[in-house]
C-alpha atoms as a PDB file:
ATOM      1  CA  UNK A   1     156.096 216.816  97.179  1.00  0.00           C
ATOM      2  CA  UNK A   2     155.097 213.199  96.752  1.00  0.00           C
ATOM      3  CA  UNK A   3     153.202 211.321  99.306  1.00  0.00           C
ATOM      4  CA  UNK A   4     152.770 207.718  98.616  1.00  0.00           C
ATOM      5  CA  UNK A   5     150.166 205.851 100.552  1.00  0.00           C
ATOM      6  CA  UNK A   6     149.671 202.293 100.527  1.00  0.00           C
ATOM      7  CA  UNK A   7     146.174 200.505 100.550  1.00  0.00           C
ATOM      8  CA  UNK A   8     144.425 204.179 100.474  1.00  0.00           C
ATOM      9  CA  UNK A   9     141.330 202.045  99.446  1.00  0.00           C
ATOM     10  CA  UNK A  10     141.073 200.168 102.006  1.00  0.00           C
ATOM     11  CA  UNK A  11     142.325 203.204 104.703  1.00  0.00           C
ATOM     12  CA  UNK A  12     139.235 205.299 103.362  1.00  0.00           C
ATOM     13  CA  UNK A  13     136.721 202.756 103.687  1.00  0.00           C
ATOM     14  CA  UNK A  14     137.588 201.819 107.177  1.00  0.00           C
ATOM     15  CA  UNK A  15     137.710 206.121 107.571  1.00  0.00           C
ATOM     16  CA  UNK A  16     133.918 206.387 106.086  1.00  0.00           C
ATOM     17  CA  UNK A  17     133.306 203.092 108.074  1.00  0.00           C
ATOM     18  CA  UNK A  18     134.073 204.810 111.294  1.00  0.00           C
ATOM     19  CA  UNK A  19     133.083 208.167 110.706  1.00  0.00           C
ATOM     20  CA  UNK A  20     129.396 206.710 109.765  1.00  0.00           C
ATOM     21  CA  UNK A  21     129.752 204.775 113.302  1.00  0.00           C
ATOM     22  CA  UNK A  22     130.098 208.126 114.915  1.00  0.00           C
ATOM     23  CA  UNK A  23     127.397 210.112 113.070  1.00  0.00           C
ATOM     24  CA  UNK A  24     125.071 207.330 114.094  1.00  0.00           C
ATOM     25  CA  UNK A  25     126.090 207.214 117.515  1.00  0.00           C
ATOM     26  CA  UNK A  26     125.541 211.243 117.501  1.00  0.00           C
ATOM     27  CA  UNK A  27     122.379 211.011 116.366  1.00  0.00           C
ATOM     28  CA  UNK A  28     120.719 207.901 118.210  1.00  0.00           C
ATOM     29  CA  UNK A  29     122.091 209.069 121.760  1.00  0.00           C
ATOM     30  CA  UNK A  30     119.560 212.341 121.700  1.00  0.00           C
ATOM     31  CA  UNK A  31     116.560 210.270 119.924  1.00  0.00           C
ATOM     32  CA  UNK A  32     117.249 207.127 122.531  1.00  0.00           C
ATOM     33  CA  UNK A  33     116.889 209.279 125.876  1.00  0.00           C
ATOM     34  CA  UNK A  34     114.116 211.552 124.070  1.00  0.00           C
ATOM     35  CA  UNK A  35     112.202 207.606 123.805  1.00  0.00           C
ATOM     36  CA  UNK A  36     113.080 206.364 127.192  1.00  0.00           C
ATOM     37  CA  UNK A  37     113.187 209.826 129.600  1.00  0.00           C
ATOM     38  CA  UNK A  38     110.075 208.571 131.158  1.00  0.00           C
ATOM     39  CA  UNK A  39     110.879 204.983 132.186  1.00  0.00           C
ATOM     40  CA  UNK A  40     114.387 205.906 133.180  1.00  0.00           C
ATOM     41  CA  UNK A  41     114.689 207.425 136.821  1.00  0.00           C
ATOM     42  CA  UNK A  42     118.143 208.998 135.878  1.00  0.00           C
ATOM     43  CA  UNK A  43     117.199 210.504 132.847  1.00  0.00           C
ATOM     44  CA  UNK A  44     113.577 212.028 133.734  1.00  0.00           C
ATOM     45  CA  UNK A  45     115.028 214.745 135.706  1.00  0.00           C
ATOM     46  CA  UNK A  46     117.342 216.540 133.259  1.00  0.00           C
ATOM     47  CA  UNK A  47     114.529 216.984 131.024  1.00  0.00           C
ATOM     48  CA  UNK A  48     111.870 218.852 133.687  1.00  0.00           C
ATOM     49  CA  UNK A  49     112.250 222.877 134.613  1.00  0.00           C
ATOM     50  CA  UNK A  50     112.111 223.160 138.036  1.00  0.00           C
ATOM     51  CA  UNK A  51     108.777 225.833 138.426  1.00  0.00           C
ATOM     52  CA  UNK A  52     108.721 228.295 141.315  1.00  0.00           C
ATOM     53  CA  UNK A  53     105.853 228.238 143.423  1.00  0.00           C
ATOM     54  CA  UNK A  54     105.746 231.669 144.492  1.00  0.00           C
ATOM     55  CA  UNK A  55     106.921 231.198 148.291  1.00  0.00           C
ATOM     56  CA  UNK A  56     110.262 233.096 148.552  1.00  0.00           C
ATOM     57  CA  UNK A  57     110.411 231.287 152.069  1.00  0.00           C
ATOM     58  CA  UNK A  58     110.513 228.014 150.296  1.00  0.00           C
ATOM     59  CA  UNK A  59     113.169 225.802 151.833  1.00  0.00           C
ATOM     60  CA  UNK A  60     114.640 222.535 150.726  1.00  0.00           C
ATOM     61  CA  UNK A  61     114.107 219.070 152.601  1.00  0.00           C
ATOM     62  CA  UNK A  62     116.210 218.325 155.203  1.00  0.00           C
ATOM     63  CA  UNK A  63     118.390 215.354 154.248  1.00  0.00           C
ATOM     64  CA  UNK A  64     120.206 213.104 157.202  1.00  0.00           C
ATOM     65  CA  UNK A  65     123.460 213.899 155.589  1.00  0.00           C
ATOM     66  CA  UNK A  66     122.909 218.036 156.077  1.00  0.00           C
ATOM     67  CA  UNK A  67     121.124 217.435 159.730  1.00  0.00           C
ATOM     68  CA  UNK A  68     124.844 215.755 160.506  1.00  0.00           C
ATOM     69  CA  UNK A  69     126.790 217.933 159.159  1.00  0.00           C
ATOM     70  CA  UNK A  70     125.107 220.784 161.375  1.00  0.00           C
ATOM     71  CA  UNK A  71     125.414 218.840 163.967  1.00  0.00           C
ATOM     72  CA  UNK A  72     129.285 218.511 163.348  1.00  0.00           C
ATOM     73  CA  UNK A  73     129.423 222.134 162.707  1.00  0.00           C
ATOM     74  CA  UNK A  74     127.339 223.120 165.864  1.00  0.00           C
ATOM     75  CA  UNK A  75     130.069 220.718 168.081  1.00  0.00           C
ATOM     76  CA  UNK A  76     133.027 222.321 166.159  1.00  0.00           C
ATOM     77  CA  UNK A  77     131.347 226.071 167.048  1.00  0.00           C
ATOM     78  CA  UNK A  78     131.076 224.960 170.591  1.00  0.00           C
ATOM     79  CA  UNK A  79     134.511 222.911 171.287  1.00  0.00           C
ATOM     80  CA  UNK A  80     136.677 226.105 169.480  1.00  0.00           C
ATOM     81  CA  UNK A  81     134.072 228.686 171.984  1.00  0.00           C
ATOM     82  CA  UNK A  82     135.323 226.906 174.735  1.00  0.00           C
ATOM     83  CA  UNK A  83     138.851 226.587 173.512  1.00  0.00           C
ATOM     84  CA  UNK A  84     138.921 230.711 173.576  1.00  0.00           C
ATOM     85  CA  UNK A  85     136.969 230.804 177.053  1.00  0.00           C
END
């Protein structure tokens, strides 16, 4: 079997063109947040290990979103206890 291709030449270079493009982009995306982890307030979390300190009573900040949301929950609880009542 026979397959004819026409401008392979120029098909392969624009193949090693864009293959190159992606190696690069591989390889600078790793070695650009490695550089810039500590000026960039998104990126300088993923990088740090979160250390226990020992207290296995250690609780998390309340946030205003989670205070709501117990509040919601705690007004739910009581409408549904006095629904059965």
């Amino acid at each position: 079997m026979l397959i004819v291709i026409r401008n392979w030449k120029k098909k392969c270079i624009r193949m090693g063109i864009v293959i190159t493009l992606i190696i690069a982009f591989a390889l600078a995306v790793p070695a650009l947040t490695g550089l810039f982890h500590h000026y960039i307030p998104a990126l300088g979390g993923w990088f740090e290990d979160e250390h226990p300190s020992g207290n296995p009573m250690r609780v998390e900040e309340d946030t205003k979103f989670d205070r709501a949301l117990d509040q919601f929950v705690i007004k739910l609880q009581k409408f549904y206890h006095e629904d059965n009542q």
